[in-house]
N, C-alpha and C. Protein backbone atom coordinates (compact mmCIF):
# COMPACT_ATOMS: atom_id res chain seq x y z
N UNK A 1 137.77 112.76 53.77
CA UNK A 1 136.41 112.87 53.31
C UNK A 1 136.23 114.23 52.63
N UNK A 2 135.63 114.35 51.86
CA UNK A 2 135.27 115.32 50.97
C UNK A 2 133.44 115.85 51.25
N UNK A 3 133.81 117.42 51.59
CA UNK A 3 132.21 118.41 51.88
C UNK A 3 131.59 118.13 50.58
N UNK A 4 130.26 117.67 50.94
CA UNK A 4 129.09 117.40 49.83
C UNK A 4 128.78 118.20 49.48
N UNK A 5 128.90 119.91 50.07
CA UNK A 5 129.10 120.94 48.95
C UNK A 5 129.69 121.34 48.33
N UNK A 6 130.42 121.90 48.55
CA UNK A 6 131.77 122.69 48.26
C UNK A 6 132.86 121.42 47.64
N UNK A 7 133.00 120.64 48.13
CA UNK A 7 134.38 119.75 47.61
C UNK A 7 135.41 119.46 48.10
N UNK A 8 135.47 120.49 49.10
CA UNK A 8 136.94 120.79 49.57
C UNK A 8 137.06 119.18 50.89
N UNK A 9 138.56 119.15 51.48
CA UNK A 9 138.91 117.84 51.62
C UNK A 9 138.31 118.51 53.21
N UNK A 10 137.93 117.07 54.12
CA UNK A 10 137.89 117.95 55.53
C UNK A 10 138.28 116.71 56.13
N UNK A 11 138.74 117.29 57.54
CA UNK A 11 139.58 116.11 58.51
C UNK A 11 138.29 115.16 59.43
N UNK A 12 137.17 116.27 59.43
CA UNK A 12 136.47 115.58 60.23
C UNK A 12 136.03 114.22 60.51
N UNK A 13 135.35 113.25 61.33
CA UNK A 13 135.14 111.91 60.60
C UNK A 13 133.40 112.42 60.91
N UNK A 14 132.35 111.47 60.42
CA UNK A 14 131.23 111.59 60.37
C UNK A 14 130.29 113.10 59.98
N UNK A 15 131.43 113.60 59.03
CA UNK A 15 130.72 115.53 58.91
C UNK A 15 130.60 115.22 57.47
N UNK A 16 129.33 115.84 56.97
CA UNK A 16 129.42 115.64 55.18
C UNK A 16 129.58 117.03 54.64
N UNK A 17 129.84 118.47 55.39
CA UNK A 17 129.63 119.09 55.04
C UNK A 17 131.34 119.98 56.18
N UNK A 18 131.91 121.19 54.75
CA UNK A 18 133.01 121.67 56.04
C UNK A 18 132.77 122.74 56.66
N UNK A 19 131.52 123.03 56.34
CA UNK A 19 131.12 124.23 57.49
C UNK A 19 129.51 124.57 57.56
N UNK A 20 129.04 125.73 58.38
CA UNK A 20 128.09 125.71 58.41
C UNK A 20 126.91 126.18 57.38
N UNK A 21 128.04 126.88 56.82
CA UNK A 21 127.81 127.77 55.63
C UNK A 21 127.36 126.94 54.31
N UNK A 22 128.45 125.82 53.88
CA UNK A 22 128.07 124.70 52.92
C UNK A 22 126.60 124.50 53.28
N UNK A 23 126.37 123.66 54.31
CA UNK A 23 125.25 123.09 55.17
C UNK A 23 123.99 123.87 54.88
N UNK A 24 124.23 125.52 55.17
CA UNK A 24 122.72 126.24 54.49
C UNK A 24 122.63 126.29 53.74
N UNK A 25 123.89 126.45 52.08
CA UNK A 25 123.87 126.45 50.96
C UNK A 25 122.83 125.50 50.42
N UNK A 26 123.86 123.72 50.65
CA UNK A 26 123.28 122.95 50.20
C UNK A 26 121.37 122.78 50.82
N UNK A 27 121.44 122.58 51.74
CA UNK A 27 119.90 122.59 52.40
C UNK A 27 119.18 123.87 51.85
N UNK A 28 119.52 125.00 51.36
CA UNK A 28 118.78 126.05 50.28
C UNK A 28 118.44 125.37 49.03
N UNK A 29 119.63 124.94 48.22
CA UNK A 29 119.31 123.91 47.14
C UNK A 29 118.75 123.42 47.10
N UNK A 30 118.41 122.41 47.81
CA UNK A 30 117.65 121.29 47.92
C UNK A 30 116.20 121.63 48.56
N UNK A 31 115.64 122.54 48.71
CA UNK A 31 114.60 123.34 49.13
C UNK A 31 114.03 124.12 47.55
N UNK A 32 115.18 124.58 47.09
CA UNK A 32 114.53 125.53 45.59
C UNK A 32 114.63 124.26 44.39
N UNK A 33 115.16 123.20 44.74
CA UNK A 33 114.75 122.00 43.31
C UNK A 33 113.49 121.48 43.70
N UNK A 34 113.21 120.86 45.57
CA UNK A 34 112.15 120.34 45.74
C UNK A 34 110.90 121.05 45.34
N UNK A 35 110.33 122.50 45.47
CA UNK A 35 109.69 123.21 45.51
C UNK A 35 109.49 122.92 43.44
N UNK A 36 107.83 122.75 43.29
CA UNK A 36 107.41 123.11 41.92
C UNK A 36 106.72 124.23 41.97
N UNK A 37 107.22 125.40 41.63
CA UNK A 37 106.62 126.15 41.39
C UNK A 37 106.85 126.84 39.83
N UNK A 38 107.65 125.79 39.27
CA UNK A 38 107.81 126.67 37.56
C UNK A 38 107.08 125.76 36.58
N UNK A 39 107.37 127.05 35.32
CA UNK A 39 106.93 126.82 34.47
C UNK A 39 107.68 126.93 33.37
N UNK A 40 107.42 125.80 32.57
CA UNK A 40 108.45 125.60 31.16
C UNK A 40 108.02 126.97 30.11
N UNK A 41 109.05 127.53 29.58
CA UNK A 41 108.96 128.57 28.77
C UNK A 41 110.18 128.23 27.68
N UNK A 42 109.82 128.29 26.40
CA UNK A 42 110.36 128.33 25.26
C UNK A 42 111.29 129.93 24.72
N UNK A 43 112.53 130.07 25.11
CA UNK A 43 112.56 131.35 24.34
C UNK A 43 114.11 131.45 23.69
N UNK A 44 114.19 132.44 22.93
CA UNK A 44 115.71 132.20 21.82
C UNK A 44 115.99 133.45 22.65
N UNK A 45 117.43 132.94 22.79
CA UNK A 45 118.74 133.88 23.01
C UNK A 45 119.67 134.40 21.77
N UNK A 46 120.28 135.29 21.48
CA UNK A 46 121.63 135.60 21.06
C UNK A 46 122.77 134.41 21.22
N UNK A 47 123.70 134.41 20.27
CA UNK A 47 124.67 133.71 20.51
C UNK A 47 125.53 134.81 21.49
N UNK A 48 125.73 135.82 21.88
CA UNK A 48 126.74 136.41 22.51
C UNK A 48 125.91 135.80 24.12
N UNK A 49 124.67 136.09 24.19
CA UNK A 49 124.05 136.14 25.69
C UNK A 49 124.44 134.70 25.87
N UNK A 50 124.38 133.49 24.79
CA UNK A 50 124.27 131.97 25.63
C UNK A 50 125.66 131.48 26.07
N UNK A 51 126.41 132.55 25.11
CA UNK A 51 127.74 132.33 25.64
C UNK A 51 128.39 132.57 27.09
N UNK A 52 127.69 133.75 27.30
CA UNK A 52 127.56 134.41 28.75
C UNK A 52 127.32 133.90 29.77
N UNK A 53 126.04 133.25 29.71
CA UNK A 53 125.06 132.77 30.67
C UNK A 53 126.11 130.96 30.59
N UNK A 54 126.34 130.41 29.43
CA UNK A 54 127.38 129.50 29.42
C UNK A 54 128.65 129.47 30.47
N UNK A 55 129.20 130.55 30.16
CA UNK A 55 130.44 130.84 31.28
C UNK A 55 130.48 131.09 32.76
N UNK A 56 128.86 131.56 32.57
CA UNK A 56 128.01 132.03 34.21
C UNK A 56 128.33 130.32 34.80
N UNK A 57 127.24 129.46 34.28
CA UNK A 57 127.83 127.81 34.36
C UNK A 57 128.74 127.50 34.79
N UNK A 58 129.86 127.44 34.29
CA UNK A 58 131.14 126.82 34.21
C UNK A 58 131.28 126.96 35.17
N UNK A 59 131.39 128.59 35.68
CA UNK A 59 132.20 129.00 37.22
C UNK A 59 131.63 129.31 38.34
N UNK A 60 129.91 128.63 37.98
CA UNK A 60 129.39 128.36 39.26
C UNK A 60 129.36 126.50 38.88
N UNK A 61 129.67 125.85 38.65
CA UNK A 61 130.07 124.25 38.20
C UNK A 61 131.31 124.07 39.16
N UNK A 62 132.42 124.86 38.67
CA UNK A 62 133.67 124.62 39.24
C UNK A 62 133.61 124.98 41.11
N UNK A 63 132.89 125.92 41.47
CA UNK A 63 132.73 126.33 42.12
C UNK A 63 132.25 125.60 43.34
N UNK A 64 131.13 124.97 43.01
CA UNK A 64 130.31 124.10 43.74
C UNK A 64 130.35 122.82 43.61
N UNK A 65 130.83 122.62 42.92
CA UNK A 65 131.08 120.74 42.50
C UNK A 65 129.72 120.26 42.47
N UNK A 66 129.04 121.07 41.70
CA UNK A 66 127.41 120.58 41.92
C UNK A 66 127.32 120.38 40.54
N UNK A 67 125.95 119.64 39.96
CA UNK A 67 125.75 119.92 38.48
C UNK A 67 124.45 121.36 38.91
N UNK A 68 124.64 122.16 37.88
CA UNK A 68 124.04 123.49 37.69
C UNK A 68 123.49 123.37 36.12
N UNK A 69 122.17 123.16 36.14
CA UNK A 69 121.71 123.59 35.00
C UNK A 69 121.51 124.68 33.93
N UNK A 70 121.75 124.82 32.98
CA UNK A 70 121.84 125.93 32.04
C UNK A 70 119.91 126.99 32.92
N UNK A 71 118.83 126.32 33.59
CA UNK A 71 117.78 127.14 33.06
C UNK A 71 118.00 127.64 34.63
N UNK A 72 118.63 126.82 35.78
CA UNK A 72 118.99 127.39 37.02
C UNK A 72 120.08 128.90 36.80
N UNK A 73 121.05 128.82 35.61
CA UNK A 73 121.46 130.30 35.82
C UNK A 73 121.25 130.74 35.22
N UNK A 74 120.10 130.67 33.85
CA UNK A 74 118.87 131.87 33.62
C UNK A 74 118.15 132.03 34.39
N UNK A 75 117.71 131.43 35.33
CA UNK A 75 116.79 131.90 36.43
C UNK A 75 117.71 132.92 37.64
N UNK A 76 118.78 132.35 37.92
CA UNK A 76 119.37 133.51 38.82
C UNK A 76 119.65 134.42 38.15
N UNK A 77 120.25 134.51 37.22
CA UNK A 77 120.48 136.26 36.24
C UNK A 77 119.30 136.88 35.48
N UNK A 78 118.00 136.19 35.85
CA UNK A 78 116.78 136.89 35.63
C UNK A 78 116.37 137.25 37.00
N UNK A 79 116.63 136.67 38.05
CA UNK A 79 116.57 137.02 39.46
C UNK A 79 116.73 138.29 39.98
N UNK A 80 118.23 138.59 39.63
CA UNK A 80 118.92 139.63 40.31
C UNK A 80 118.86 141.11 38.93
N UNK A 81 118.84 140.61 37.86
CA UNK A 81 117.90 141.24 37.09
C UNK A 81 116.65 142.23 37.21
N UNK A 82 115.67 141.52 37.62
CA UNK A 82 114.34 141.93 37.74
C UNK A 82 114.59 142.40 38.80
N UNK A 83 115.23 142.45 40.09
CA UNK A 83 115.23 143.39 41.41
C UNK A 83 115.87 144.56 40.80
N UNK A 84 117.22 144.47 39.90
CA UNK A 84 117.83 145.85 39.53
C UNK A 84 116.89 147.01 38.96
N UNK A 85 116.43 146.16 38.45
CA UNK A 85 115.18 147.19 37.03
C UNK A 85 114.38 147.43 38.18
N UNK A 86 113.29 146.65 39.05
CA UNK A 86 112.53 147.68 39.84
C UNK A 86 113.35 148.13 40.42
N UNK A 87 113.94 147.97 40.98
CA UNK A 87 114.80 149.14 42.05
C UNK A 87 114.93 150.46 41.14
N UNK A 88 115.31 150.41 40.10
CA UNK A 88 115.88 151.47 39.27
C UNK A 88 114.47 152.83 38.62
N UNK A 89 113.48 151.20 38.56
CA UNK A 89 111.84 151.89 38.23
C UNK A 89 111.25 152.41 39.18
N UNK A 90 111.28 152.15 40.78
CA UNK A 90 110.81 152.72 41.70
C UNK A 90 111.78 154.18 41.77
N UNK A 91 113.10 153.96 41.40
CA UNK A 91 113.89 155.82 41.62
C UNK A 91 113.25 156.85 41.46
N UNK A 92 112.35 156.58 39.72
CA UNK A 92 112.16 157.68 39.54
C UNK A 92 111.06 157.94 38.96
């Protein structure tokens, strides 16, 4: 059987998940898709940035055996983003 997160093969019988860790992952996921709290925004990128944020994809895709939407990892690299900058704006 194969973990419904991660992918990886597991021996267990009746487990969908191979650890506990998958288990909060996925149950986080499925908590931040259920939740509406956004809003559609229109905006142009660079070809160097979509390439970026493209490859960001891929190797969180491969990673998770999940489908990952292109606006889910503009939203996490605007995430961790916007904490750097205040952090950096509160320094000084």
């Amino acid at each position: 059987m194969r973990c419904k997160y991660c992918g990886k093969n597991i021996t267990v019988k009746n487990a969908i998940f191979c650890s506990t860790k998958c288990n909060t992952y996925y149950s986080t996921e499925l908590e931040r898709k259920n939740v509406s709290n956004y809003s559609r925004v229109t905006i142009t990128l660079d070809k160097e940035m979509t390439k970026n944020l493209r490859e960001i994809q891929s190797k969180l895709i491969k990673n998770t055996n999940e489908g990952i939407s292109f606006s889910q990892v503009v939203n996490l690299v605007l995430e961790e983003g916007v904490k750097v900058k205040k952090t950096i704006l509160n320094d000084t």
